[in-house]
C-alpha atoms as a PDB file:
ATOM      1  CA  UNK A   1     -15.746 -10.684  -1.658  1.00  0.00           C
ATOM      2  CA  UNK A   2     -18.078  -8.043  -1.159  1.00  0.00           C
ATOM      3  CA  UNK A   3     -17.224  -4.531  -1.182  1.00  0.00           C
ATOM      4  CA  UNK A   4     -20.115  -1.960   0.433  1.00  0.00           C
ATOM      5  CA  UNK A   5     -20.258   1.709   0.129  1.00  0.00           C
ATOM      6  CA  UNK A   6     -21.012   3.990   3.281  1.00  0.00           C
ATOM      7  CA  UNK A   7     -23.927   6.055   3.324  1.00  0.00           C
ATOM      8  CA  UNK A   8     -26.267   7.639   5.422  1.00  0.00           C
ATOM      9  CA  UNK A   9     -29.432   8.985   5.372  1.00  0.00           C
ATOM     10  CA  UNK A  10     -29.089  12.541   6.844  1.00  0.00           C
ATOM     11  CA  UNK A  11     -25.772  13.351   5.181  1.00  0.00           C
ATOM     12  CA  UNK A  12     -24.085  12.448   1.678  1.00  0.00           C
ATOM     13  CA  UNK A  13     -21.197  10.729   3.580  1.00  0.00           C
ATOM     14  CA  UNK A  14     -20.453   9.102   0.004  1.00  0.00           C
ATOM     15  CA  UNK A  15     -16.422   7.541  -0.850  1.00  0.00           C
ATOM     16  CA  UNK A  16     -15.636   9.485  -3.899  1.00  0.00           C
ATOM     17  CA  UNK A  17     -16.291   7.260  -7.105  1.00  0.00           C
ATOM     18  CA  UNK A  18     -18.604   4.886  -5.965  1.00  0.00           C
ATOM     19  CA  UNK A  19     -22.186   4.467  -6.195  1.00  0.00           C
ATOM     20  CA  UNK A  20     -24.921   3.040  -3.539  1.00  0.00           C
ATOM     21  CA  UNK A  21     -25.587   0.052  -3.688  1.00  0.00           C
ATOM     22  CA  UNK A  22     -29.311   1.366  -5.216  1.00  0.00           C
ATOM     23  CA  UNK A  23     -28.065   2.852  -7.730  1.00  0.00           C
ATOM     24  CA  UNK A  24     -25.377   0.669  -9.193  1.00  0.00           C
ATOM     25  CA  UNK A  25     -27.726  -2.505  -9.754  1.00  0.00           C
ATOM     26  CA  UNK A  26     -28.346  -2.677 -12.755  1.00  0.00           C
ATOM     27  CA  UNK A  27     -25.044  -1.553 -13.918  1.00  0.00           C
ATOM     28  CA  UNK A  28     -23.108  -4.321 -12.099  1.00  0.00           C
ATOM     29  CA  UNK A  29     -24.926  -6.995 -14.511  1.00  0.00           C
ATOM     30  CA  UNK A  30     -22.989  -5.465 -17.175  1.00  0.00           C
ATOM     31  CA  UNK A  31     -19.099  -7.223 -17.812  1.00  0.00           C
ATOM     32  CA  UNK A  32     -16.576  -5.011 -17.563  1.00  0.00           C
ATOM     33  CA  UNK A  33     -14.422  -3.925 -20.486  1.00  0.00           C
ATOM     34  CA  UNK A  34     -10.935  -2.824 -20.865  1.00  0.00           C
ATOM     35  CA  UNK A  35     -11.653   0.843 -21.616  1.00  0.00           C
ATOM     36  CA  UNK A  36     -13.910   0.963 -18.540  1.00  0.00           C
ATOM     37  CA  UNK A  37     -11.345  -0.532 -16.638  1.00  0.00           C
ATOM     38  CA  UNK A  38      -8.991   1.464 -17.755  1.00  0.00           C
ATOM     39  CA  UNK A  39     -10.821   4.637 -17.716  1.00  0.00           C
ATOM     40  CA  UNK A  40     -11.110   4.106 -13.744  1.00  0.00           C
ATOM     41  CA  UNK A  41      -7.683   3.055 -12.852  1.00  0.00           C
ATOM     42  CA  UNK A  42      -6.776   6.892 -14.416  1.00  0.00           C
ATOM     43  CA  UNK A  43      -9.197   8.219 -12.151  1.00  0.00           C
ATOM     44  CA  UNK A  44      -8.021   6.640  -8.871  1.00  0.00           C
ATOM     45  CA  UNK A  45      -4.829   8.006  -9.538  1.00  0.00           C
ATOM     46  CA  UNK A  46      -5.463  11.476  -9.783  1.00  0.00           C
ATOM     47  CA  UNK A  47      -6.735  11.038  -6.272  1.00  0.00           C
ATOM     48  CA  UNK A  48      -3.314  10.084  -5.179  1.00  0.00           C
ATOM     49  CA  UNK A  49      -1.034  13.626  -4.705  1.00  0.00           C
ATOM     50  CA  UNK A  50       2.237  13.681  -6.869  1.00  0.00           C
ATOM     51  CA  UNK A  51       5.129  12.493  -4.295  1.00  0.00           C
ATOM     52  CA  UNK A  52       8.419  11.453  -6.838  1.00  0.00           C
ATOM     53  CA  UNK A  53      10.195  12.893  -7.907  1.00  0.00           C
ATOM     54  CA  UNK A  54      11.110  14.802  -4.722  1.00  0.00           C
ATOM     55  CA  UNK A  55      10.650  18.426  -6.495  1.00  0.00           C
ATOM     56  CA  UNK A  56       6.995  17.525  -6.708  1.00  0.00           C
ATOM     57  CA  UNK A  57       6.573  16.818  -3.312  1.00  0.00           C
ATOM     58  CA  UNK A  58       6.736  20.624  -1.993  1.00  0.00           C
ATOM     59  CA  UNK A  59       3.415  22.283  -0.845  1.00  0.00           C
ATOM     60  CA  UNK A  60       1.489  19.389  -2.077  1.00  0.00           C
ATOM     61  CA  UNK A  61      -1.960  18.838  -0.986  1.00  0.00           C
ATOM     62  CA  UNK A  62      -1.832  14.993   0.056  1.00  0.00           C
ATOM     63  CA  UNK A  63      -5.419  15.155  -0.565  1.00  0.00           C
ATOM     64  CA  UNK A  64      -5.262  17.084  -3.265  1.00  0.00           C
ATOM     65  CA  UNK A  65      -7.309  14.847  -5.383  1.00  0.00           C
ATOM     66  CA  UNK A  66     -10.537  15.212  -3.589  1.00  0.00           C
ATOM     67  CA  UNK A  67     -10.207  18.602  -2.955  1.00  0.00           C
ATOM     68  CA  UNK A  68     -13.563  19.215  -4.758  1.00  0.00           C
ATOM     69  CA  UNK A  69     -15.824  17.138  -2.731  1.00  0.00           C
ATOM     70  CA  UNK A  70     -18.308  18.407   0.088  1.00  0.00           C
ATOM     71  CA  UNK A  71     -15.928  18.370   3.846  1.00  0.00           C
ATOM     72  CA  UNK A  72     -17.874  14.990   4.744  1.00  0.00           C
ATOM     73  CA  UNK A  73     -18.127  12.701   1.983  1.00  0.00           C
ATOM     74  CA  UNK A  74     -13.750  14.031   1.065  1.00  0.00           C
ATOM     75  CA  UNK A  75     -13.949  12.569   4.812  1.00  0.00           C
ATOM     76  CA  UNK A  76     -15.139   9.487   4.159  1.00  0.00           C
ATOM     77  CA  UNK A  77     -13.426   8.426   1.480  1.00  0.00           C
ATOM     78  CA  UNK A  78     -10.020   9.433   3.407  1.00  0.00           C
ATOM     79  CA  UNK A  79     -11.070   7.064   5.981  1.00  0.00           C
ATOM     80  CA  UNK A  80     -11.993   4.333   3.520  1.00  0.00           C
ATOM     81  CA  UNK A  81      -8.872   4.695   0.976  1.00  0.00           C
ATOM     82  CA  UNK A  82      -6.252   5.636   3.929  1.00  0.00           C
ATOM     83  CA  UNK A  83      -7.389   4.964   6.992  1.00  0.00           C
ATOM     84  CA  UNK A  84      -7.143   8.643   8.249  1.00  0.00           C
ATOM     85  CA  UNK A  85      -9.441  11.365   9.175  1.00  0.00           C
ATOM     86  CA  UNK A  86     -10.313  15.123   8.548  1.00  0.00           C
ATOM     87  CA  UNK A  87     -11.450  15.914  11.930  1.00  0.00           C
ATOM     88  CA  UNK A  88      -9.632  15.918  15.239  1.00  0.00           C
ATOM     89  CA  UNK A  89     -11.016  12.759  17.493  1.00  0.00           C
ATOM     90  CA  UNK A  90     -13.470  13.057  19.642  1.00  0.00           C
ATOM     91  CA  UNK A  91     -11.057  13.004  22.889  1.00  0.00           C
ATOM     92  CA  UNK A  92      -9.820  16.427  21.433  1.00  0.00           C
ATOM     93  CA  UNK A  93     -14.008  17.974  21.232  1.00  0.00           C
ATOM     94  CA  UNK A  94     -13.950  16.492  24.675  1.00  0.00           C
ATOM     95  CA  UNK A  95     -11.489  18.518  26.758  1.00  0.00           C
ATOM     96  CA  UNK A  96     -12.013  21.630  24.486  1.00  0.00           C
ATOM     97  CA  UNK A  97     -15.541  21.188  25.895  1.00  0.00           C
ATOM     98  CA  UNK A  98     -14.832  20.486  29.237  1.00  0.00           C
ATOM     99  CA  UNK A  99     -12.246  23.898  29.324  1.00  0.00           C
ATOM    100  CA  UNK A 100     -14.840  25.944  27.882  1.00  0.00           C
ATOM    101  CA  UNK A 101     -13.146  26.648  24.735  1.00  0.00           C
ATOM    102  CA  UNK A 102     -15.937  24.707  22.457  1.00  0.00           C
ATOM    103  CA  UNK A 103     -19.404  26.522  23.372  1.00  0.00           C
ATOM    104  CA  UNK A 104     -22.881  26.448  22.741  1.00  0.00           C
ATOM    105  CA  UNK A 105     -22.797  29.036  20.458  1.00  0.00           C
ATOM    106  CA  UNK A 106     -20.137  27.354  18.902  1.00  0.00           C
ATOM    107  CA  UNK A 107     -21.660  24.191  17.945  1.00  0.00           C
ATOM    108  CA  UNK A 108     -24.649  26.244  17.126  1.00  0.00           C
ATOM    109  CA  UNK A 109     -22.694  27.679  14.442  1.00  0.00           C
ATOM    110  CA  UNK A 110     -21.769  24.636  13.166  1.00  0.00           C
ATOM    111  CA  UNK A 111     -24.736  22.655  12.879  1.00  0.00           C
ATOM    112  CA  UNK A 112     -25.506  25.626  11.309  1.00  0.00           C
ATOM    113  CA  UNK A 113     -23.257  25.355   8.347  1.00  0.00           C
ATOM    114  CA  UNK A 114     -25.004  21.934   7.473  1.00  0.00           C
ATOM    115  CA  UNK A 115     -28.781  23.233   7.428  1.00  0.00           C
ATOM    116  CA  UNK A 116     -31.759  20.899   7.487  1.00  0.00           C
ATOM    117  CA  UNK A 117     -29.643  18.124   6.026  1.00  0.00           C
ATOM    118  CA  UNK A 118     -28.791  16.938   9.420  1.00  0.00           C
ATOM    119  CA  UNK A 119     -30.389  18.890  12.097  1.00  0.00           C
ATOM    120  CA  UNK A 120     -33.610  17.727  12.534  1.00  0.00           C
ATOM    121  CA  UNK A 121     -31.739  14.526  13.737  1.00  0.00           C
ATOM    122  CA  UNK A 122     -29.267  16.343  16.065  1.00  0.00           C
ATOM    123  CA  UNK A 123     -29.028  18.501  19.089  1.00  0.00           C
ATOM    124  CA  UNK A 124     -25.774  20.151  20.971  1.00  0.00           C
ATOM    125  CA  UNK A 125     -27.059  17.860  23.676  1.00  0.00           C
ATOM    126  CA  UNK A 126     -26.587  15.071  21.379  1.00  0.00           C
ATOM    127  CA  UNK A 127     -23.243  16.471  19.995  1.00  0.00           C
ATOM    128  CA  UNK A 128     -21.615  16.759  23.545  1.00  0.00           C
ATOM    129  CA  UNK A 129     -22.517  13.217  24.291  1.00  0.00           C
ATOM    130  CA  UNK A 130     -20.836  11.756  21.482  1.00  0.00           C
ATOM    131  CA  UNK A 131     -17.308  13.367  22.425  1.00  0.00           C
ATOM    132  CA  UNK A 132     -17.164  11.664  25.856  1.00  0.00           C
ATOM    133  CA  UNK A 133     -18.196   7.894  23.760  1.00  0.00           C
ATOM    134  CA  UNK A 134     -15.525   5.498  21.936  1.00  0.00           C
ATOM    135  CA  UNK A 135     -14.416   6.443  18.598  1.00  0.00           C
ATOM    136  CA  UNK A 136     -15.920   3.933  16.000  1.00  0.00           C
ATOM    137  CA  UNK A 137     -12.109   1.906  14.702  1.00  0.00           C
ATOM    138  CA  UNK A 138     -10.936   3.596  11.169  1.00  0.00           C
ATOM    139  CA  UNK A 139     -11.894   0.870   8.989  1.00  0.00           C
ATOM    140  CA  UNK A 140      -9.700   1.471   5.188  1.00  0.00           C
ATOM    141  CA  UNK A 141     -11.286  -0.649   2.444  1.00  0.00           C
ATOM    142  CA  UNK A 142     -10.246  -4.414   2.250  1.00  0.00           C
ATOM    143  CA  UNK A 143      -7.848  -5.748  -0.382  1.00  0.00           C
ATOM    144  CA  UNK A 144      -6.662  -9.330  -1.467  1.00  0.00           C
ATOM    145  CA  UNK A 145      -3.519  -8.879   0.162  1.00  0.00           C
ATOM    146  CA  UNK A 146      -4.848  -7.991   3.213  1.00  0.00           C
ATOM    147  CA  UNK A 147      -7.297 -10.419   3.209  1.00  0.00           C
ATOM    148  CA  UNK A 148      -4.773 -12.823   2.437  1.00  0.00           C
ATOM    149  CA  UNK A 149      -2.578 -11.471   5.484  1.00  0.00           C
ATOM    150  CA  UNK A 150      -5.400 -12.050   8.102  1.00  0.00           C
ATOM    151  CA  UNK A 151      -6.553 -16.094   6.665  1.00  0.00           C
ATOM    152  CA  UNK A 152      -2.761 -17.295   6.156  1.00  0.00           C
ATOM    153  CA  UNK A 153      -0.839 -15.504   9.086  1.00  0.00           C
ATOM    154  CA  UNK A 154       1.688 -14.000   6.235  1.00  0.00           C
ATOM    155  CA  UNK A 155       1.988 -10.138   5.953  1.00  0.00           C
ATOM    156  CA  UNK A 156       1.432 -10.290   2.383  1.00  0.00           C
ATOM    157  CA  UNK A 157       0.405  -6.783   2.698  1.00  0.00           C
ATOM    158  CA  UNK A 158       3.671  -5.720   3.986  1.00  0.00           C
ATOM    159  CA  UNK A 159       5.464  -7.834   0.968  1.00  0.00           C
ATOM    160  CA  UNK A 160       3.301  -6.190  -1.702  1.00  0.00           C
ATOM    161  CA  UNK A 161       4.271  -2.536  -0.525  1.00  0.00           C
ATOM    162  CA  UNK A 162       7.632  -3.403  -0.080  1.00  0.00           C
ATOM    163  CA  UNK A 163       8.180  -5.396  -3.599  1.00  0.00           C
ATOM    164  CA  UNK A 164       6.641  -2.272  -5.153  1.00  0.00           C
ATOM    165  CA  UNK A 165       8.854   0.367  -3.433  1.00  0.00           C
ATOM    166  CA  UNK A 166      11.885  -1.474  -3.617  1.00  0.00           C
ATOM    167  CA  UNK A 167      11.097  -2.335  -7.491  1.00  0.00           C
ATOM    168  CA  UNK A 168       9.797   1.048  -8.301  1.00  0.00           C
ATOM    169  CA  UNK A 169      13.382   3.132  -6.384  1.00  0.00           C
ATOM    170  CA  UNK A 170      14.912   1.019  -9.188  1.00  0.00           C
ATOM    171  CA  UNK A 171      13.035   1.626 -12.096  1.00  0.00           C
ATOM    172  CA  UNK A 172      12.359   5.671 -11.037  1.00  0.00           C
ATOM    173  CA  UNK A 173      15.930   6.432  -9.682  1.00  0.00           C
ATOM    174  CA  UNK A 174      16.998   9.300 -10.429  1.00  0.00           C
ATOM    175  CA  UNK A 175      20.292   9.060  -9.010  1.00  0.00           C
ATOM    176  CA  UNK A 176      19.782   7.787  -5.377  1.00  0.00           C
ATOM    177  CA  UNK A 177      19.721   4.118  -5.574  1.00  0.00           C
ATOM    178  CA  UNK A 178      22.213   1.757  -5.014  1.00  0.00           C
ATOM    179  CA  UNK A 179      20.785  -0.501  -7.562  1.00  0.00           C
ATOM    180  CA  UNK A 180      19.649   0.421 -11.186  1.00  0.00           C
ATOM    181  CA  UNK A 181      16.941  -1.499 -12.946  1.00  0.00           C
ATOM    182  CA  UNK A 182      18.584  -3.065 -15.804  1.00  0.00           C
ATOM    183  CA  UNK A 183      14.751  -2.641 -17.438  1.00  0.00           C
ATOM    184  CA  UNK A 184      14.925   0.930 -17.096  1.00  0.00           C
ATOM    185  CA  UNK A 185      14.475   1.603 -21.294  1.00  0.00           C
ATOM    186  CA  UNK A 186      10.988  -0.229 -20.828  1.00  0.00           C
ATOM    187  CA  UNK A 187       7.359   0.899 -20.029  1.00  0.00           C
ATOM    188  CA  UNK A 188       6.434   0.111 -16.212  1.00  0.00           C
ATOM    189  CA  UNK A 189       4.656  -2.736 -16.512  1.00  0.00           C
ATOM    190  CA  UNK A 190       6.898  -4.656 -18.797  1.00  0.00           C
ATOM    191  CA  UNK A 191      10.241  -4.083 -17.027  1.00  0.00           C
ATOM    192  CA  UNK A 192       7.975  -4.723 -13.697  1.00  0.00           C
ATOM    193  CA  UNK A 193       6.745  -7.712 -15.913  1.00  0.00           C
ATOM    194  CA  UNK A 194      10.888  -9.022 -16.869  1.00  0.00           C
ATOM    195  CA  UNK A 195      12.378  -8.745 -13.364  1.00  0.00           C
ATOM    196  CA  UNK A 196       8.792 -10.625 -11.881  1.00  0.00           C
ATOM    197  CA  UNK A 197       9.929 -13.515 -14.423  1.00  0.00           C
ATOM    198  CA  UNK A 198      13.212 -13.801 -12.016  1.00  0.00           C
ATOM    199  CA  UNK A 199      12.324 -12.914  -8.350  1.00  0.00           C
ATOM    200  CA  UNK A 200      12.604 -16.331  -6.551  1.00  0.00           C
ATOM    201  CA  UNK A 201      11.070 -14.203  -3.579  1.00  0.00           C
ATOM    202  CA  UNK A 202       7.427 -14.523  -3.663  1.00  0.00           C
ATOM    203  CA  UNK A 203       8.054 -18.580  -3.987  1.00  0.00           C
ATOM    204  CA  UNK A 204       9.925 -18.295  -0.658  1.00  0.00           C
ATOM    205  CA  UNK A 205       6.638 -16.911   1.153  1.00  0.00           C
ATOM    206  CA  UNK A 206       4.497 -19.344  -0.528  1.00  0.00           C
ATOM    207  CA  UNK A 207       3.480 -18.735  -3.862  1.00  0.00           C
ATOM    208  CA  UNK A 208       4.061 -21.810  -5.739  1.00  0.00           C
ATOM    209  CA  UNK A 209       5.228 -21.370  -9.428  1.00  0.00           C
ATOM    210  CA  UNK A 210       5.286 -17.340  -9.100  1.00  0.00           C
ATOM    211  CA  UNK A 211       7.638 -17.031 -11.956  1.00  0.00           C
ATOM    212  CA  UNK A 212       6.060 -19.263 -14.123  1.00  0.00           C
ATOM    213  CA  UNK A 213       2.663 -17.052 -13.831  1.00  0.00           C
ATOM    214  CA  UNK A 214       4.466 -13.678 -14.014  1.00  0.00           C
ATOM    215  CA  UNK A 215       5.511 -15.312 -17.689  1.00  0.00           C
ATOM    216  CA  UNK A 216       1.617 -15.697 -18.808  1.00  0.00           C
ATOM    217  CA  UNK A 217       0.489 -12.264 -17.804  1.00  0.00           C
ATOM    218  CA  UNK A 218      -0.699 -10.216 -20.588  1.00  0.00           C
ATOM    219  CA  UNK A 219       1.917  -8.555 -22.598  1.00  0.00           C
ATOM    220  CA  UNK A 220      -0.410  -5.104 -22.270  1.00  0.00           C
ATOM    221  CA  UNK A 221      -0.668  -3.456 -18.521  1.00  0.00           C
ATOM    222  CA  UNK A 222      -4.596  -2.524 -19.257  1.00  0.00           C
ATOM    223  CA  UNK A 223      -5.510  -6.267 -20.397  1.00  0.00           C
ATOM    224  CA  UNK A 224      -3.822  -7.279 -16.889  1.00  0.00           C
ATOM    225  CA  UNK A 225      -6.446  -4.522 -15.236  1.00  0.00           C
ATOM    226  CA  UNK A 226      -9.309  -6.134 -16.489  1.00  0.00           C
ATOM    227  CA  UNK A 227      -8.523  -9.874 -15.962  1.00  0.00           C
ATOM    228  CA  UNK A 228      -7.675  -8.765 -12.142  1.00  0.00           C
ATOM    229  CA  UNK A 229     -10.862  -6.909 -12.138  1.00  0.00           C
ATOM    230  CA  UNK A 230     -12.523 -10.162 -13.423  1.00  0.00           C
ATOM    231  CA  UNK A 231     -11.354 -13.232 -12.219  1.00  0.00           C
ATOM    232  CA  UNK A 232     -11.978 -11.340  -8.248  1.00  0.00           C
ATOM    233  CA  UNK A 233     -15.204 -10.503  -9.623  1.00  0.00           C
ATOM    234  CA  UNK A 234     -14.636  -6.452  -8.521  1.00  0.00           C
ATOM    235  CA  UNK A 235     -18.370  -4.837  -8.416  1.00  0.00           C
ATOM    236  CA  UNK A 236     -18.331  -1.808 -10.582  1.00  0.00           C
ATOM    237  CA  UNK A 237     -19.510   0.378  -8.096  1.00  0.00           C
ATOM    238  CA  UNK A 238     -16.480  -0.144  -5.416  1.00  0.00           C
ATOM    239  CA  UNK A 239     -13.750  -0.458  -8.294  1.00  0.00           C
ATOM    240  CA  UNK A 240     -12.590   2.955  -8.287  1.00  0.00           C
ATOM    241  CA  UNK A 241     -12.363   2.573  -4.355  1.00  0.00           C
ATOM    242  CA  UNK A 242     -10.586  -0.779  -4.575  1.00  0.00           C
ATOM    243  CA  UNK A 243      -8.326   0.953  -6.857  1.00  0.00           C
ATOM    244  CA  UNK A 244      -7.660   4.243  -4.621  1.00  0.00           C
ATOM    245  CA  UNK A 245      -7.254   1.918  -1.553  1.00  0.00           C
ATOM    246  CA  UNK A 246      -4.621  -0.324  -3.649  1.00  0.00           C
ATOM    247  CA  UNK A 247      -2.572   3.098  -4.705  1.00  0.00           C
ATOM    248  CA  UNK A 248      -2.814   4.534  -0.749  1.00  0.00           C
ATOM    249  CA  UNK A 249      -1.357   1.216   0.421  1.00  0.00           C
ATOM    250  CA  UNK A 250       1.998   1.702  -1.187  1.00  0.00           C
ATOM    251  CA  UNK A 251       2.290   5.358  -0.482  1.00  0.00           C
ATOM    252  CA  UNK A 252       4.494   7.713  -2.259  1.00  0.00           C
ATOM    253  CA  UNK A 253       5.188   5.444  -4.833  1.00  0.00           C
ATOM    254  CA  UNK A 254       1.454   5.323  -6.295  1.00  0.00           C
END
């Protein structure tokens, strides 16, 4: 599996925490190591905003965690870790223009703002045609589950999110769940780790013998990092985006 960064010539257009291709070469030859490993997996999840408890929820940023990048490249890597955009789509620059409410002046202004970066390759005349054409599809970063989804017919991407919510409103409850985790006095990953070595479900969909793996995952959640990160062969330079797209796929519980 090969995962490609997004770049362009004119503009950065760069996903947050990863590389091109150019530059990450020679450090791809190199095998990953636990602290490295580890030392993204922090990273991607500052990008995520806080969500649980509820309290932390209020006047949140949801994008908080690229707040610091330049408009397009915090852009890009929405679109690549959840799917989503910053900008309204084009349908929206197209009947502003056609009521007059978007002028020349305006998009003057605008191209403005980016300077030579990009304008030697663009006109207004340009601009307007490209609100009346197709939006280009949103296109989030692949992951083994849903990779797995679209070769098998299963929506193991659907079972991942919801094994991780409905394990996670167990473990986190504060007082709302039906159901307490009986592995509540543990860290995460090893009450995650004792009720995996019991849950008959992914068997049911397929996974032969789920249980009995679950039983010889490492004992430490970091070790577990870096044999993922291994044994799919992860490229250094689109780990921290796997990562961020793995978090944005289960939502408020990242």
């Amino acid at each position: 599996m090969t995962l490609q960064t997004d770049t362009d010539s004119n503009t950065s257009n760069r996903i947050a925490g990863v590389e091109p291709p150019h530059f990450a070469q020679a450090a791809d030859l190199r095998p990953l190591d636990k602290a490295e490993v580890t030392e993204v997996a922090n990273r991607a999840a500052e990008t995520i905003a806080p969500l649980w408890p509820l309290e932390s929820f209020v006047a949140v940023n949801p994008f908080l965690g690229i707040s610091g990048l330049e408009y397009a490249d915090a852009d890009n890597t929405v679109d690549r870790i959840w799917g989503a955009r910053l900008v309204m789509p084009r349908e929206f620059y197209k009947r502003m223009l056609a009521d007059g409410r978007i002028e020349e002046r305006h998009i003057l202004a605008a191209m403005a703002e980016f300077g030579d970066r990009v304008n030697h390759d663009y006109t207004p005349d340009l601009l307007r045609l490209w609100a009346t054409m197709e939006e280009p599809a949103s296109e989030p970063a692949s992951t083994i589950a849903s990779l797995l989804s679209e070769s098998s017919g299963n929506d193991w991407e659907r079972f991942v999110a919801d094994s991780v919510s409905n394990w996670a409103a167990g473990y986190f409850d504060e007082g709302q769940a039906s159901w307490r985790s009986p592995w509540r006095g543990m860290t995460a990953y090893a009450a995650w780790r004792g009720e995996a070595e019991l849950d008959r479900s992914p068997e049911i969909l397929g996974v032969g013998g789920f249980r009995g793996i679950a039983r010889t995952l490492p004992g430490d959640a970091d070790e577990l990092l870096l044999r993922v990160a291994t044994t799919f062969e992860l490229p250094r330079a689109a780990l921290d985006l796997y990562l961020k797209r793995l978090l944005a796929t289960i939502a408020g519980w990242a």
